[in-house]
N, C-alpha and C. Protein backbone atom coordinates (compact mmCIF):
# COMPACT_ATOMS: atom_id res chain seq x y z
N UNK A 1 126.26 90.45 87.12
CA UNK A 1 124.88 90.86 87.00
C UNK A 1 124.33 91.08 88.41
N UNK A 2 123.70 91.96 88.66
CA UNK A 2 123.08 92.23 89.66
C UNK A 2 121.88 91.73 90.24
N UNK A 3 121.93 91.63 91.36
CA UNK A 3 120.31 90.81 91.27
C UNK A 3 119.09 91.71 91.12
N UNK A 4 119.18 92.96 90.68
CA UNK A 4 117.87 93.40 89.94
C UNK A 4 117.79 93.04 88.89
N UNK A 5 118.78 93.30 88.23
CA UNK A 5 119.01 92.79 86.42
C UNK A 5 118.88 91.46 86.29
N UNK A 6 118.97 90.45 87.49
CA UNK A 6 118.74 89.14 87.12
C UNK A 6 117.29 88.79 86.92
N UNK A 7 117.04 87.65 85.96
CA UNK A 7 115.53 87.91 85.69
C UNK A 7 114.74 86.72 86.69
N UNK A 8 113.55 87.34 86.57
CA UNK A 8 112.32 86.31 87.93
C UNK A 8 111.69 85.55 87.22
N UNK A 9 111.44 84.04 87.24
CA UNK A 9 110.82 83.84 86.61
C UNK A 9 109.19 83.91 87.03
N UNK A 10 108.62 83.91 86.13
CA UNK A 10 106.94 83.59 86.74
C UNK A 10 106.24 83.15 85.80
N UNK A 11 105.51 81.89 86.31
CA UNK A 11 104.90 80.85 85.65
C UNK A 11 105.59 80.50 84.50
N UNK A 12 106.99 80.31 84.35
CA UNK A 12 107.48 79.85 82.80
C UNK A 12 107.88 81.03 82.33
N UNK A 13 107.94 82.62 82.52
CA UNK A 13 107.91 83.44 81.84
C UNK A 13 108.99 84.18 82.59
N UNK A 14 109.35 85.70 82.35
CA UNK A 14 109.92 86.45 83.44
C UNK A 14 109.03 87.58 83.75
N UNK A 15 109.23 87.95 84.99
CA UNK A 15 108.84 89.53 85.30
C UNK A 15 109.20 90.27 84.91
N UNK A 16 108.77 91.59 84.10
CA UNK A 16 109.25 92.73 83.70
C UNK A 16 110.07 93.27 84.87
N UNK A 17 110.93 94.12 84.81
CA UNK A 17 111.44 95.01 86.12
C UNK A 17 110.49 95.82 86.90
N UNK A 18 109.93 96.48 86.15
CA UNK A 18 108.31 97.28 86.83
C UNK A 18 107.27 96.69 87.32
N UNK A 19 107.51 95.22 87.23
CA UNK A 19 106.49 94.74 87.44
C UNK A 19 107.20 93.64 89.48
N UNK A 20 107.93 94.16 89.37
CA UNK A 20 108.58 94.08 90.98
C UNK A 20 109.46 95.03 91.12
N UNK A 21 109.18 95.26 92.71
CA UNK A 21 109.83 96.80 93.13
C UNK A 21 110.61 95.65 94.46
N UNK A 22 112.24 96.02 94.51
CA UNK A 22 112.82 95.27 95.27
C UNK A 22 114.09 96.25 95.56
N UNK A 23 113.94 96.90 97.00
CA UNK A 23 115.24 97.84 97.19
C UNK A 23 116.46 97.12 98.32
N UNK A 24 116.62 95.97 98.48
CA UNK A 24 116.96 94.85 99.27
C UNK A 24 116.55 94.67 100.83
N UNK A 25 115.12 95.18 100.90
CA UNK A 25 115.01 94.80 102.57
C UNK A 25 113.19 94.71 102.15
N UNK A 26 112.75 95.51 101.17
CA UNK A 26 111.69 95.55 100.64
C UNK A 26 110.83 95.18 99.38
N UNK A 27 110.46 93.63 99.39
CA UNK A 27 110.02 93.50 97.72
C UNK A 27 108.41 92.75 97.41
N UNK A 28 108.53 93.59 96.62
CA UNK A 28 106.59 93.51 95.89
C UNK A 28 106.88 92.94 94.74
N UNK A 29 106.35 91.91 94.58
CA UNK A 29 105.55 91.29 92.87
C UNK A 29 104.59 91.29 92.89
N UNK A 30 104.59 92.92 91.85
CA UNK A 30 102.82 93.47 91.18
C UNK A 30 101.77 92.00 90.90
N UNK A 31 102.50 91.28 89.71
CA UNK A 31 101.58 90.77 89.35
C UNK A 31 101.30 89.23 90.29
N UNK A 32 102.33 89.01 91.12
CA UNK A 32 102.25 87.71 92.13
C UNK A 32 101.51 88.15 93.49
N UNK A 33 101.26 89.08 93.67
CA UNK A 33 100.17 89.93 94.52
C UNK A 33 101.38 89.54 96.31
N UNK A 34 102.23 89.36 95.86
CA UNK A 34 103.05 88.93 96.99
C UNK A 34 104.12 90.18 97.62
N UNK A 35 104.49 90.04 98.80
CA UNK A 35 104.79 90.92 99.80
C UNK A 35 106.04 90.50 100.40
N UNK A 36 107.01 91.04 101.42
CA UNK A 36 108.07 90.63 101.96
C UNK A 36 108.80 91.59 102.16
N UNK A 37 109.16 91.93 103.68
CA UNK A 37 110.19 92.62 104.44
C UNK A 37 111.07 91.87 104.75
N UNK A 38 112.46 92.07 104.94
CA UNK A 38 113.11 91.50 105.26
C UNK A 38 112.96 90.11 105.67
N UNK A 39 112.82 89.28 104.56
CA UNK A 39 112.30 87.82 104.20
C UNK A 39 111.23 87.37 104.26
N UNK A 40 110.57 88.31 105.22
CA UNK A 40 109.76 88.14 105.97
C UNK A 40 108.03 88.06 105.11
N UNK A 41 107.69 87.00 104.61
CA UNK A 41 106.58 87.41 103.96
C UNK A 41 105.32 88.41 104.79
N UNK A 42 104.71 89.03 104.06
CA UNK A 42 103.28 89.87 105.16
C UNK A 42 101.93 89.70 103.69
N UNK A 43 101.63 89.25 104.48
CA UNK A 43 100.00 89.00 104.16
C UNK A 43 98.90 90.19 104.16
N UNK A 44 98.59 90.57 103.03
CA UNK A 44 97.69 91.61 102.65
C UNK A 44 96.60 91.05 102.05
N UNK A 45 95.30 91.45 102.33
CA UNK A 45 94.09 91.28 101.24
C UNK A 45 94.48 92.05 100.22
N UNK A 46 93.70 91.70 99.04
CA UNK A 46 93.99 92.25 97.89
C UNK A 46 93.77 93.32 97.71
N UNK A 47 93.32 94.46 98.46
CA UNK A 47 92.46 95.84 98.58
C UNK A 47 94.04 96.49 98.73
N UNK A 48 94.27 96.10 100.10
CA UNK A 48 95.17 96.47 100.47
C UNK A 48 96.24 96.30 99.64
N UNK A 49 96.63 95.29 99.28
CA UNK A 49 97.69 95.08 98.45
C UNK A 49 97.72 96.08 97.40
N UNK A 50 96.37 96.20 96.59
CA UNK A 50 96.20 96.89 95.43
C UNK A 50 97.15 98.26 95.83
N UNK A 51 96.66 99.32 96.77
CA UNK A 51 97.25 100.15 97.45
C UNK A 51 98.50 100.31 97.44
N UNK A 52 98.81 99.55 98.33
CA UNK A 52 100.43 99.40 98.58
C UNK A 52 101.70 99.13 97.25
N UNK A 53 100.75 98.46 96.29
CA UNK A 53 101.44 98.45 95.24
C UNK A 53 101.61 99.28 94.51
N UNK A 54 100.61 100.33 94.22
CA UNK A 54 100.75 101.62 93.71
C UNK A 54 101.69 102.44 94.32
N UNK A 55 101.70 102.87 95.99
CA UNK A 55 102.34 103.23 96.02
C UNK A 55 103.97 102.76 96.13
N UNK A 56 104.02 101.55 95.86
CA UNK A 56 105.42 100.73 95.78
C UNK A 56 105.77 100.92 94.57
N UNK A 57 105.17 101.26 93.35
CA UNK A 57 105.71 101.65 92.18
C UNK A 57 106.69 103.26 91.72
N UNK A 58 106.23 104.00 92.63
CA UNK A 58 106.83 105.35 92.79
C UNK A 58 107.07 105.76 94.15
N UNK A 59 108.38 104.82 94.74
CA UNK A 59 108.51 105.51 96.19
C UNK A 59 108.76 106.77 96.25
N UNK A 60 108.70 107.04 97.64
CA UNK A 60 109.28 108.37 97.72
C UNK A 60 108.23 109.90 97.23
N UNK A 61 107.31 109.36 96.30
CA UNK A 61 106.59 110.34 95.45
C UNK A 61 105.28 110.45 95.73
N UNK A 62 104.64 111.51 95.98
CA UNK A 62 103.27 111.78 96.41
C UNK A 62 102.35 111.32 95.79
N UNK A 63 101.33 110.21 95.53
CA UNK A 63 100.87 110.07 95.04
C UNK A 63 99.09 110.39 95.89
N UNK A 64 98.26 110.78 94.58
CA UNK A 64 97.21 111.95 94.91
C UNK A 64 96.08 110.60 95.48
N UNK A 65 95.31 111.06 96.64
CA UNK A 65 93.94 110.21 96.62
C UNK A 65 93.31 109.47 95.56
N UNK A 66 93.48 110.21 94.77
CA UNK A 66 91.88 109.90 93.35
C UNK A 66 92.75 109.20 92.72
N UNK A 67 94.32 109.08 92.46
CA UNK A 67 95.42 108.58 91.41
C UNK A 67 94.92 107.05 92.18
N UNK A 68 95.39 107.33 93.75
CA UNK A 68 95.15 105.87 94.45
C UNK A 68 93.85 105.13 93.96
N UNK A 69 92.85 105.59 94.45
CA UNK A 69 91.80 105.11 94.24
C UNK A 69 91.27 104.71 92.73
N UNK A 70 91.70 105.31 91.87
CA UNK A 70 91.38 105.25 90.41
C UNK A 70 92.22 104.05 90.51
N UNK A 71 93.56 103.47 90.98
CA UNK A 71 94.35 102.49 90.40
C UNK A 71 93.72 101.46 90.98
N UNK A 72 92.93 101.71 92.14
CA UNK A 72 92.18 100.43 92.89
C UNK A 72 90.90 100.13 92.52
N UNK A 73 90.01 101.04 92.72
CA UNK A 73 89.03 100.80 92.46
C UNK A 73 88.06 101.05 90.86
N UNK A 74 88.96 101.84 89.84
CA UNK A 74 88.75 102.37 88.76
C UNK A 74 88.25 103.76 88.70
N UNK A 75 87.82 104.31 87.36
CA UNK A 75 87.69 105.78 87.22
C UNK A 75 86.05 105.72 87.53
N UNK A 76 85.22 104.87 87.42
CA UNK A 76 83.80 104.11 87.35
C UNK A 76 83.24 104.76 88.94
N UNK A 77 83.78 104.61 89.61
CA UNK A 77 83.84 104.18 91.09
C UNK A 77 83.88 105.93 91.45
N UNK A 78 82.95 106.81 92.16
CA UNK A 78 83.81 108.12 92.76
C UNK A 78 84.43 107.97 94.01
N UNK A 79 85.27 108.89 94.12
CA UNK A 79 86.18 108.41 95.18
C UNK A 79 85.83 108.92 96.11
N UNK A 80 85.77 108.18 97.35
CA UNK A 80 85.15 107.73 98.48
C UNK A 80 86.40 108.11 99.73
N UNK A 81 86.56 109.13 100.10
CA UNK A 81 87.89 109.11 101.11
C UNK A 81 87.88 108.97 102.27
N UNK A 82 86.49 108.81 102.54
CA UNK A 82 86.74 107.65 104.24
C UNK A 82 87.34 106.35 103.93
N UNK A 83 86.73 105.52 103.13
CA UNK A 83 86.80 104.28 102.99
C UNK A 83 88.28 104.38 102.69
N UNK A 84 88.85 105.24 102.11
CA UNK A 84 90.66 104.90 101.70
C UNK A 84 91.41 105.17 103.03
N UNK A 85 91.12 106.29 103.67
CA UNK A 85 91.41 106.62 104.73
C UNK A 85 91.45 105.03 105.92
N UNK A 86 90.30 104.53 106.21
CA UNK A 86 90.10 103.00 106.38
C UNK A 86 91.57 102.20 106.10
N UNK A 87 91.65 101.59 104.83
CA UNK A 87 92.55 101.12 103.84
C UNK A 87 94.03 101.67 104.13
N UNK A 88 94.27 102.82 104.39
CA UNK A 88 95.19 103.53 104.56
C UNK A 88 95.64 103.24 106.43
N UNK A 89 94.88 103.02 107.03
CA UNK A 89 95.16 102.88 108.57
C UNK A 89 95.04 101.78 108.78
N UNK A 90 94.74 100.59 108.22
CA UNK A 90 94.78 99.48 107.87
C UNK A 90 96.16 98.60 107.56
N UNK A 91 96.53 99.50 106.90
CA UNK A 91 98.39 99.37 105.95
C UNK A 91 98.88 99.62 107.19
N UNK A 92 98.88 101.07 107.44
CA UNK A 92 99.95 101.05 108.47
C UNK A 92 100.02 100.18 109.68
N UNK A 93 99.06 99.63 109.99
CA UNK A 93 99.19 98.85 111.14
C UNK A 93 99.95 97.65 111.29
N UNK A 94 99.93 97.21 109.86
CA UNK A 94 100.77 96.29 109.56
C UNK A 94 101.89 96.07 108.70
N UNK A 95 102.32 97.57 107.88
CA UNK A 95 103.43 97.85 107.91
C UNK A 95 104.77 98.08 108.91
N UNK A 96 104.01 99.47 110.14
CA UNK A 96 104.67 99.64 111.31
C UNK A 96 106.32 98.72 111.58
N UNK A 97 105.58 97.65 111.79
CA UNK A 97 106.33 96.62 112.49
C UNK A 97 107.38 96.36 111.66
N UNK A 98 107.78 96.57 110.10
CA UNK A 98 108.79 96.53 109.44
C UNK A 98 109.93 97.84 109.14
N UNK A 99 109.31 99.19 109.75
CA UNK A 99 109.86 99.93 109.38
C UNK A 99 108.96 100.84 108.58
N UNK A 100 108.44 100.64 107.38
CA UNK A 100 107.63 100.93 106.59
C UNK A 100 106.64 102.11 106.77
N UNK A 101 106.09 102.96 106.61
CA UNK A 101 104.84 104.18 106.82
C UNK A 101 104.49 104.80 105.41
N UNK A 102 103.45 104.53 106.06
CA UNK A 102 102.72 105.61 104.79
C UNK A 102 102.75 107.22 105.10
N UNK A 103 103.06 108.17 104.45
CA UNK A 103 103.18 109.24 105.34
C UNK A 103 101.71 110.12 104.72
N UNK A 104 100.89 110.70 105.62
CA UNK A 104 99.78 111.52 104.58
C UNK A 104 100.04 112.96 104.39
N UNK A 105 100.14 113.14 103.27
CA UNK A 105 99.74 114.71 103.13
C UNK A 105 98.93 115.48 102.98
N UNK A 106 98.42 116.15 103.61
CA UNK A 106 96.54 116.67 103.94
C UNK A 106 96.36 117.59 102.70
N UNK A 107 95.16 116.94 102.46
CA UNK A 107 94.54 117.42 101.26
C UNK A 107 96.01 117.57 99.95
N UNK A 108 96.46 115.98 99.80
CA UNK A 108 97.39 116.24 98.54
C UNK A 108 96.94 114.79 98.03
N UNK A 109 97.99 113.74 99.33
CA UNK A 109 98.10 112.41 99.16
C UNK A 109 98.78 111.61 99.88
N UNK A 110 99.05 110.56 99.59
CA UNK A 110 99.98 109.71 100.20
C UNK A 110 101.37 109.37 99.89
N UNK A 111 102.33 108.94 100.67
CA UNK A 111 103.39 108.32 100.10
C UNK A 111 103.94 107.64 100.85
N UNK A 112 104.81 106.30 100.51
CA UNK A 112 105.53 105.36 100.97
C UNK A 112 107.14 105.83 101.53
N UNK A 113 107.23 105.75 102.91
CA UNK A 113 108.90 106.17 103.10
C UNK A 113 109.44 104.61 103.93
N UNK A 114 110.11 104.51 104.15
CA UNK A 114 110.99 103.17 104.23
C UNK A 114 111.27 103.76 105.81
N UNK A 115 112.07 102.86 106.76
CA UNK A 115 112.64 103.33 107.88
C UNK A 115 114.20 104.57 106.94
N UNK A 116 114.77 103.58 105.79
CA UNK A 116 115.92 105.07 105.78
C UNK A 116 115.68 105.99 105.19
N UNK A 117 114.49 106.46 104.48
CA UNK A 117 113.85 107.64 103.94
C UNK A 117 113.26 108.58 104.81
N UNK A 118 113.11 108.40 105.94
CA UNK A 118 112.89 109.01 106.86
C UNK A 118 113.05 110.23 107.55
C-alpha cells in the first residue's frame, strides 16, 4: 500500500483523499487547516490558508480570481482584487523559501507550481 492509499486518521475518523493533497515534499490537510514542506511545518492565518488550499486542490491548473475568492470569502461577498492581490503577495513571501510560487496570470488567475513544475 502506498502511503497515499494509506488512510489518516482524524479525530477517530479518516481523511477522505481530497481532503489532503500530499505529492511527497508538499502536504495540506484541508480540513486540519495544517501545512508542511518538506517536514517542515509553515504557519498560515486562515485567510491565507483558505487560498492556498484551493489552490492545492488543483495543482498545476489555473484557477480564476472570483473561483478563488468565492471559495474564500463566498458568492455574498463581491470580489475585491486588491485585497486578493494583498493575500496573494502575502503567500508568496512565505512560500518562496520552500520552493513553492504562485504564478499569476493577468487578467485570468492564479496557479500553484512547485520548484519541479517549473
Amino acid at each position: 500500500m502506498s502511503a497515499k492509499e494509506m488512510p489518516v486518521t482524524f479525530m477517530g475518523g479518516n481523511l477522505l483523499p481530497e481532503e489532503i493533497f500530499d505529492n511527497g515534499y508538499l502536504r495540506v490537510e484541508h480540513r486540519n487547516y495544517y501545512v508542511s514542506c518538506g517536514g517542515t511545518p509553515i504557519k498560515l492565518p486562515r485567510t491565507e490558508f483558505l487560498i492556498f488550499s484551493r489552490l492545492t486542490r488543483t495543482p498545476d491548473r489555473i484557477i480564476t480570481a472570483e473561483e478563488l475568492w468565492t471559495s474564500v470569502w463566498g458568492s455574498n461577498k463581491p470580489l475585491n482584487s486588491e485585497s486578493l492581490h494583498v493575500y496573494i503577495y502575502r503567500l508568496r513571501a512565505k512560500l518562496s523559501g520552500f520552493g513553492l510560487h504562485i504564478e499569476t496570470m493577468v487578467n485570468v488567475g492564479y496557479r500553484l507550481l512547485t520548484s519541479k513544475t517549473q
